[in-house]
N, C-alpha and C. Protein backbone atom coordinates (compact mmCIF):
# COMPACT_ATOMS: atom_id res chain seq x y z
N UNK A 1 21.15 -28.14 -24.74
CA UNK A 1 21.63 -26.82 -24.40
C UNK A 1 23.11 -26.72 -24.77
N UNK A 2 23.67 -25.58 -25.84
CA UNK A 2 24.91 -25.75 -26.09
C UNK A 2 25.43 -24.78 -24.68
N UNK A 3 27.05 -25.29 -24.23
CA UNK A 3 27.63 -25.10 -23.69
C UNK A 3 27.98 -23.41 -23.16
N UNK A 4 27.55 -22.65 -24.22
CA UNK A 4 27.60 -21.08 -23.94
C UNK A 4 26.68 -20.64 -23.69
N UNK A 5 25.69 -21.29 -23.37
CA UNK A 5 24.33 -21.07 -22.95
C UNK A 5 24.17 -20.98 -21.10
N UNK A 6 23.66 -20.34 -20.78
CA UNK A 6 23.51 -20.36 -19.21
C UNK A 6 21.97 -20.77 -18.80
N UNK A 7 22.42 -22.01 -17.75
CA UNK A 7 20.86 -22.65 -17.13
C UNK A 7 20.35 -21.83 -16.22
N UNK A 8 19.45 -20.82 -16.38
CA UNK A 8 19.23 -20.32 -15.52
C UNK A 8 17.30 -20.62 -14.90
N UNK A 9 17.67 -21.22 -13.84
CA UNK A 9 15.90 -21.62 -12.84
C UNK A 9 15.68 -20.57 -12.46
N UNK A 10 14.34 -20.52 -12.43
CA UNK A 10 13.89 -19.02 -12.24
C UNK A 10 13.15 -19.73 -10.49
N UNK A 11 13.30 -19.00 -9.65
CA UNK A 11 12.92 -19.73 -8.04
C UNK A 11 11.91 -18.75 -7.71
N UNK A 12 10.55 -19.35 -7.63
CA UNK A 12 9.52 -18.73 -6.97
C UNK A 12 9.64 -17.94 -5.59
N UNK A 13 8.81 -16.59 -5.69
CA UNK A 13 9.34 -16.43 -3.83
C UNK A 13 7.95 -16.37 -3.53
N UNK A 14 7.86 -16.61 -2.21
CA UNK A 14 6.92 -16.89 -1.48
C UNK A 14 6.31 -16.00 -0.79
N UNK A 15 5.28 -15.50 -0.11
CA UNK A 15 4.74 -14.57 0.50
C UNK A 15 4.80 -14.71 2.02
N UNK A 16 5.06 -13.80 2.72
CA UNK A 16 5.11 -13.63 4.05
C UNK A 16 4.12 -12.65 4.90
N UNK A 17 3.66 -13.07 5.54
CA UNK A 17 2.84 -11.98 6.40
C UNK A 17 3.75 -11.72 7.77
N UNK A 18 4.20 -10.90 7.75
CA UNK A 18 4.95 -10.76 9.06
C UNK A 18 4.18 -9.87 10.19
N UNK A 19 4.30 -10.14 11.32
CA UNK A 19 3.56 -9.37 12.62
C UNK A 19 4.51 -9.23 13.74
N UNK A 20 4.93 -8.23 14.00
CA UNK A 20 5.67 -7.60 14.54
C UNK A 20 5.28 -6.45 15.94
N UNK A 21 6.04 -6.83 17.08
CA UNK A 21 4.98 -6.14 18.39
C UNK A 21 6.65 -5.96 18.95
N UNK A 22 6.41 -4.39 19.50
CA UNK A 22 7.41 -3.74 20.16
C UNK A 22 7.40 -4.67 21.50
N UNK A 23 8.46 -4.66 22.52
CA UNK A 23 8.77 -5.39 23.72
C UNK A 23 7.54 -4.25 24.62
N UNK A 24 8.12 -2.85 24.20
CA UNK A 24 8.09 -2.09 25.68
C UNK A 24 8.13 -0.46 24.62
N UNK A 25 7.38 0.57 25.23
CA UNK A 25 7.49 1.64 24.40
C UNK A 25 8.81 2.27 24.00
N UNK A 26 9.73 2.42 25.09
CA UNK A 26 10.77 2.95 25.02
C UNK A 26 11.85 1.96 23.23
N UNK A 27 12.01 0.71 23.63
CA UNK A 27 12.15 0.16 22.12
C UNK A 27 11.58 0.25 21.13
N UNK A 28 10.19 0.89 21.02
CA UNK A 28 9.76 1.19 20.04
C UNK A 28 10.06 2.80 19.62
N UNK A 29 10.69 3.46 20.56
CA UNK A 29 10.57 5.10 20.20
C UNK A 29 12.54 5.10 19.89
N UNK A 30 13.22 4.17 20.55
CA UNK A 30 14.79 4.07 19.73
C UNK A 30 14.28 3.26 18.49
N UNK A 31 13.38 2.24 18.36
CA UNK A 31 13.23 1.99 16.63
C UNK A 31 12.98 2.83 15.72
N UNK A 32 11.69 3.64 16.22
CA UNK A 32 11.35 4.80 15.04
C UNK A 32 12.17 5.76 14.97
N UNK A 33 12.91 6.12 15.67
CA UNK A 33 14.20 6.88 15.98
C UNK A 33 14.94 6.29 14.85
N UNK A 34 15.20 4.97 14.63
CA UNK A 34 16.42 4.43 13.54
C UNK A 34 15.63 4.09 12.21
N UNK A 35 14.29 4.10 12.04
CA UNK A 35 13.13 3.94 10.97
C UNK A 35 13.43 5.43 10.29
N UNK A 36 13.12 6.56 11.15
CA UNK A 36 12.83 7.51 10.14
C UNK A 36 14.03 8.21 9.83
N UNK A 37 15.36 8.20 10.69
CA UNK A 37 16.35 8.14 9.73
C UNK A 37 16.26 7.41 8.33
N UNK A 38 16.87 6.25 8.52
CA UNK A 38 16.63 5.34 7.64
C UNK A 38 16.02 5.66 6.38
N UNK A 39 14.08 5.75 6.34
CA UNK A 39 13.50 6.00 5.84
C UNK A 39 13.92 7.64 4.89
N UNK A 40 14.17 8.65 5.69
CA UNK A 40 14.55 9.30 4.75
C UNK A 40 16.19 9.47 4.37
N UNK A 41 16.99 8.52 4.79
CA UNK A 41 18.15 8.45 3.57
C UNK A 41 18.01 7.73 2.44
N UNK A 42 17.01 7.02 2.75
CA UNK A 42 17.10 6.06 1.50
C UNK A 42 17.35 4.15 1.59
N UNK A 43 17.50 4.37 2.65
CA UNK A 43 18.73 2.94 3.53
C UNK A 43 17.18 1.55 3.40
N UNK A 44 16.03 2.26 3.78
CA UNK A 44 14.16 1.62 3.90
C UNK A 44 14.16 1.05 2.59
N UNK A 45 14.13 2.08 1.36
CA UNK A 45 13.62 1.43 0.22
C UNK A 45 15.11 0.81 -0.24
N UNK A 46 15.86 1.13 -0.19
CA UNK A 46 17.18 -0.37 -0.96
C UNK A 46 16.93 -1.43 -0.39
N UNK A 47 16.43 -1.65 1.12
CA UNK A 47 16.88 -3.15 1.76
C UNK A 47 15.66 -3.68 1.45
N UNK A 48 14.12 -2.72 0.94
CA UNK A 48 13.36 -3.37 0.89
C UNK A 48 12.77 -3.99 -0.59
N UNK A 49 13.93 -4.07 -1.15
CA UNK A 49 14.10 -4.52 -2.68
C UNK A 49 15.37 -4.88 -3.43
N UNK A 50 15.12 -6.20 -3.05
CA UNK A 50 15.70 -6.80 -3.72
C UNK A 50 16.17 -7.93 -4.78
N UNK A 51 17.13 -8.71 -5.22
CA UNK A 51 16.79 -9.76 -6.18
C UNK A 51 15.82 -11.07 -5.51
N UNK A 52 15.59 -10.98 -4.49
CA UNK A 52 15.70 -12.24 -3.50
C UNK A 52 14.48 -12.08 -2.45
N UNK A 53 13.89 -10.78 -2.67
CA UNK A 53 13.45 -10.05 -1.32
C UNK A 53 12.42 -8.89 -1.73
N UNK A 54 11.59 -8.65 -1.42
CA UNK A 54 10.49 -7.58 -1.49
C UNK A 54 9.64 -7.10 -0.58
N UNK A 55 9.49 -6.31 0.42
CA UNK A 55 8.55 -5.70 1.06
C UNK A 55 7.20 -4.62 0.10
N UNK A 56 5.85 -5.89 0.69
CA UNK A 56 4.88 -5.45 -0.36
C UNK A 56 4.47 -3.88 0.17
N UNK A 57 4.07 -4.42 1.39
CA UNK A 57 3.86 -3.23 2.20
C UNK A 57 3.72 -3.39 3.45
N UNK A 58 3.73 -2.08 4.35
CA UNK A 58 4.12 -2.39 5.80
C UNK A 58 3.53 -1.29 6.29
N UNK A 59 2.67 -1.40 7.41
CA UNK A 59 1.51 -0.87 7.82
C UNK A 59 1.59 -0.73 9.50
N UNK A 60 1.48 0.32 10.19
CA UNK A 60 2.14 0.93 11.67
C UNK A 60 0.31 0.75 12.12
N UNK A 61 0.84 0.20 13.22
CA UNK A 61 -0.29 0.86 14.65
C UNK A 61 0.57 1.22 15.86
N UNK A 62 0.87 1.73 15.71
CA UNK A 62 1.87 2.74 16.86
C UNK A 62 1.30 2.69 18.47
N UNK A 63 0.30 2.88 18.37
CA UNK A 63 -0.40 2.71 19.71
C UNK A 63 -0.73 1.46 20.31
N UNK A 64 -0.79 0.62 19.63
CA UNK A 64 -0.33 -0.74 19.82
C UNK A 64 0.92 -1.67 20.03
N UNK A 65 1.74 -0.65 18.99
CA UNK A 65 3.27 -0.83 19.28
C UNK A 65 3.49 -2.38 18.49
N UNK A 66 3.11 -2.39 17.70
CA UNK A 66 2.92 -3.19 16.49
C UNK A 66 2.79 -2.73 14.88
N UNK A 67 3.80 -3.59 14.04
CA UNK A 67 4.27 -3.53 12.57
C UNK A 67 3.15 -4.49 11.67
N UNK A 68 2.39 -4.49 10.59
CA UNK A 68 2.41 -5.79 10.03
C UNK A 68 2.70 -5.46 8.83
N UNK A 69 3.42 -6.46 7.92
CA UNK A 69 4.21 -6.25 7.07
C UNK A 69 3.78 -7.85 5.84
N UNK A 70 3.59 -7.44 4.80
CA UNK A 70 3.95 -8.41 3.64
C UNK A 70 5.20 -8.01 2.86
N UNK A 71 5.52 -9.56 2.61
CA UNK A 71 6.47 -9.44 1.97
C UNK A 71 6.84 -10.67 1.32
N UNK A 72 7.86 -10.58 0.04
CA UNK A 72 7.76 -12.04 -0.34
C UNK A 72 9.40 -12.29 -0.85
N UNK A 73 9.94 -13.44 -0.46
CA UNK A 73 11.25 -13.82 -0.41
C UNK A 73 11.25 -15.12 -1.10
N UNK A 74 12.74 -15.48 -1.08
CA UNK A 74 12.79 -16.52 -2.46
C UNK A 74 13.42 -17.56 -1.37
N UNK A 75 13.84 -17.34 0.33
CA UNK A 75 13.90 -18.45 1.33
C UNK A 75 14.03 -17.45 2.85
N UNK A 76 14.00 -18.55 3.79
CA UNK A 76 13.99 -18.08 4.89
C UNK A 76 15.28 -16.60 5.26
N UNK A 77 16.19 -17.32 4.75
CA UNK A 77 17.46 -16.31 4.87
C UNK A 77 17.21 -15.00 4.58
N UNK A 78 16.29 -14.65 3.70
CA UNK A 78 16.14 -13.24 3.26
C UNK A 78 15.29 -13.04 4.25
N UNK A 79 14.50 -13.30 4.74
CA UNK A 79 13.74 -13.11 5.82
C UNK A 79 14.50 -12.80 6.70
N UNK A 80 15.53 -13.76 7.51
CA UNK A 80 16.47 -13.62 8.74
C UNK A 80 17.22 -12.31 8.09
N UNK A 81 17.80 -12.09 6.76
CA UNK A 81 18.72 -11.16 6.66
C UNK A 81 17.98 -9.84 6.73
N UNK A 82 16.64 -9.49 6.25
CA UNK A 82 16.22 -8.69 6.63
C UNK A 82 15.61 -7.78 8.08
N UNK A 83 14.85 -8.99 8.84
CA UNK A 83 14.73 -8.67 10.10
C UNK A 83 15.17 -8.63 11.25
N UNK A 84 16.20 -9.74 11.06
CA UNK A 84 17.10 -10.33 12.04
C UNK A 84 17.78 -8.57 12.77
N UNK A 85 18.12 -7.84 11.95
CA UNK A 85 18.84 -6.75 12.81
C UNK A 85 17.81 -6.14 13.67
N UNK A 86 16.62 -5.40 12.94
CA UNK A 86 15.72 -4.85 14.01
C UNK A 86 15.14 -5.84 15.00
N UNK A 87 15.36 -6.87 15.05
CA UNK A 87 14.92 -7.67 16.21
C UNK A 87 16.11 -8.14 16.87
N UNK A 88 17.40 -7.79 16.71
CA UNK A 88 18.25 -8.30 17.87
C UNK A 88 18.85 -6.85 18.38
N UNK A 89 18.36 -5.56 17.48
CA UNK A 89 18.76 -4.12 18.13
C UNK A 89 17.66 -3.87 18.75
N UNK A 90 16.10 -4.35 19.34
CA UNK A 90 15.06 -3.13 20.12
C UNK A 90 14.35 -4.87 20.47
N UNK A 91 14.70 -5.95 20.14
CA UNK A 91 13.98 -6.67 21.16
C UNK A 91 12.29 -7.39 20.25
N UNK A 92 12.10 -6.44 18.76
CA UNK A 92 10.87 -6.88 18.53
C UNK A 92 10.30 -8.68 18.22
N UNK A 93 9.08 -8.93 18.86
CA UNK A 93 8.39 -10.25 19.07
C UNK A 93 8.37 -10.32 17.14
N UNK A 94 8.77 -11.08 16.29
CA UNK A 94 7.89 -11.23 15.14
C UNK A 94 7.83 -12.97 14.69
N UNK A 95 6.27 -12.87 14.47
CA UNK A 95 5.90 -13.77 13.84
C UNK A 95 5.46 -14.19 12.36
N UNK A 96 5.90 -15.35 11.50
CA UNK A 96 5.75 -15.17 10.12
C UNK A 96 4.78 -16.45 9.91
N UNK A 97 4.10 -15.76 9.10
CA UNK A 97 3.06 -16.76 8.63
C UNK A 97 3.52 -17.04 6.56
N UNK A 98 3.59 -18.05 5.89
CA UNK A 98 3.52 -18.14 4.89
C UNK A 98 1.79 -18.05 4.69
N UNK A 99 2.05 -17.22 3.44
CA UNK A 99 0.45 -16.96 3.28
C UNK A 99 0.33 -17.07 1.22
N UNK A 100 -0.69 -17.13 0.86
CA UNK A 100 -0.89 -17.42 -0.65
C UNK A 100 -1.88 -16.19 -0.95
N UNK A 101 -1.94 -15.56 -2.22
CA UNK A 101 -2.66 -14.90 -3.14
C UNK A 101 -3.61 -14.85 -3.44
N UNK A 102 -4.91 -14.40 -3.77
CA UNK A 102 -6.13 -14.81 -4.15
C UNK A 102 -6.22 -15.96 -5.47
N UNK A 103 -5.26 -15.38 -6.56
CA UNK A 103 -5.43 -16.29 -7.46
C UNK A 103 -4.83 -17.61 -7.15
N UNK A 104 -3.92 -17.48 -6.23
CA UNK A 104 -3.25 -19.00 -6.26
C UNK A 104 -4.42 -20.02 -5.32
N UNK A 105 -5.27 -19.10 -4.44
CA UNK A 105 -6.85 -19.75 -3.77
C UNK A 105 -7.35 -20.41 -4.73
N UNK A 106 -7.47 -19.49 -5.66
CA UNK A 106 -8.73 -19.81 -6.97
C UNK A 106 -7.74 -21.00 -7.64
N UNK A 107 -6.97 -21.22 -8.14
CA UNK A 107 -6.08 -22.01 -8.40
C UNK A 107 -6.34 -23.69 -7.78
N UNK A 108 -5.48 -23.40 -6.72
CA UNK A 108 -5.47 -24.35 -5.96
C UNK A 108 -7.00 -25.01 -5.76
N UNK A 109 -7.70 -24.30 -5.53
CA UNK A 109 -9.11 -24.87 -4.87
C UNK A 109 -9.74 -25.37 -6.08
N UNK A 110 -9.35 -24.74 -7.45
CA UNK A 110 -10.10 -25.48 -8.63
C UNK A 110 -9.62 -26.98 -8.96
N UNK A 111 -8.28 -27.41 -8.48
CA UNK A 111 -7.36 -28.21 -8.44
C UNK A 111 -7.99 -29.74 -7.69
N UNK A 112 -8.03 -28.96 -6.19
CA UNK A 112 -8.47 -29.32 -5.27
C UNK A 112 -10.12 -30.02 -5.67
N UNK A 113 -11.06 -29.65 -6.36
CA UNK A 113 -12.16 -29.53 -6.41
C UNK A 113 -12.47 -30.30 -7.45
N UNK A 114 -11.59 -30.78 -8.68
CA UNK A 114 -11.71 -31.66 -9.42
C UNK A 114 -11.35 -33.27 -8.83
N UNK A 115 -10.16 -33.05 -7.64
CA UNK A 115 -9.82 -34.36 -7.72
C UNK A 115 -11.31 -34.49 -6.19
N UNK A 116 -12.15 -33.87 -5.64
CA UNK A 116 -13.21 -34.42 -5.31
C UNK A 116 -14.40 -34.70 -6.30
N UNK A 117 -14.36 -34.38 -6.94
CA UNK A 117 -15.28 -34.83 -8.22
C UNK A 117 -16.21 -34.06 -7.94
């Protein structure tokens, strides 16, 4: 590699299933209160794209008072930097699961399936 050349690693991001449950209704009605602002300035789709960071999609049961959300990040930090505020402003429970793709199933399991012979 000559010297004016830039090394650049390209870093896989990973998939997240996030699940997300309001404390108590009242925190959930000051969240959607700061959601649909948000949502229509514009403030929703910038944070939810980025170099580092992607929200696939994010899906309401309101009556449940629960979020679930995919999304896929390149480390934990984008995770913390993203949720970390709505969960230390309204209190929300969230749990993250790393989760894989269909093809990376098919992948893996063909992988998997040779070294059982």
């Amino acid at each position: 590699m000559r010297d004016n050349e830039l090394n650049l690693k390209i870093i896989p991001m990973q998939l997240f299933l996030a699940d997300c449950q309001f404390p108590d209704i009242e925190n959930q009605v000051k969240a959607y209160q700061l959601f649909v602002e948000a949502w229509e300035n514009g403030e929703i789709a910038k944070s939810d794209k980025t170099d580092k960071f992607e929200m696939l999609f994010r899906v309401h049961a309101p009556g449940e008072g629960r979020v679930v959300c995919l999304c896929k990040a390149e480390s934990d930090k984008e995770i913390f930097d993203h949720f970390a505020p709505w969960r230390a402003k309204f209190g929300i429970h969230m749990e993250f699961t790393p989760v894989i793709s269909c093809q990376n199933i098919v992948d893996y399991h063909k992988d998997l399936f040779k070294t059982l012979g």
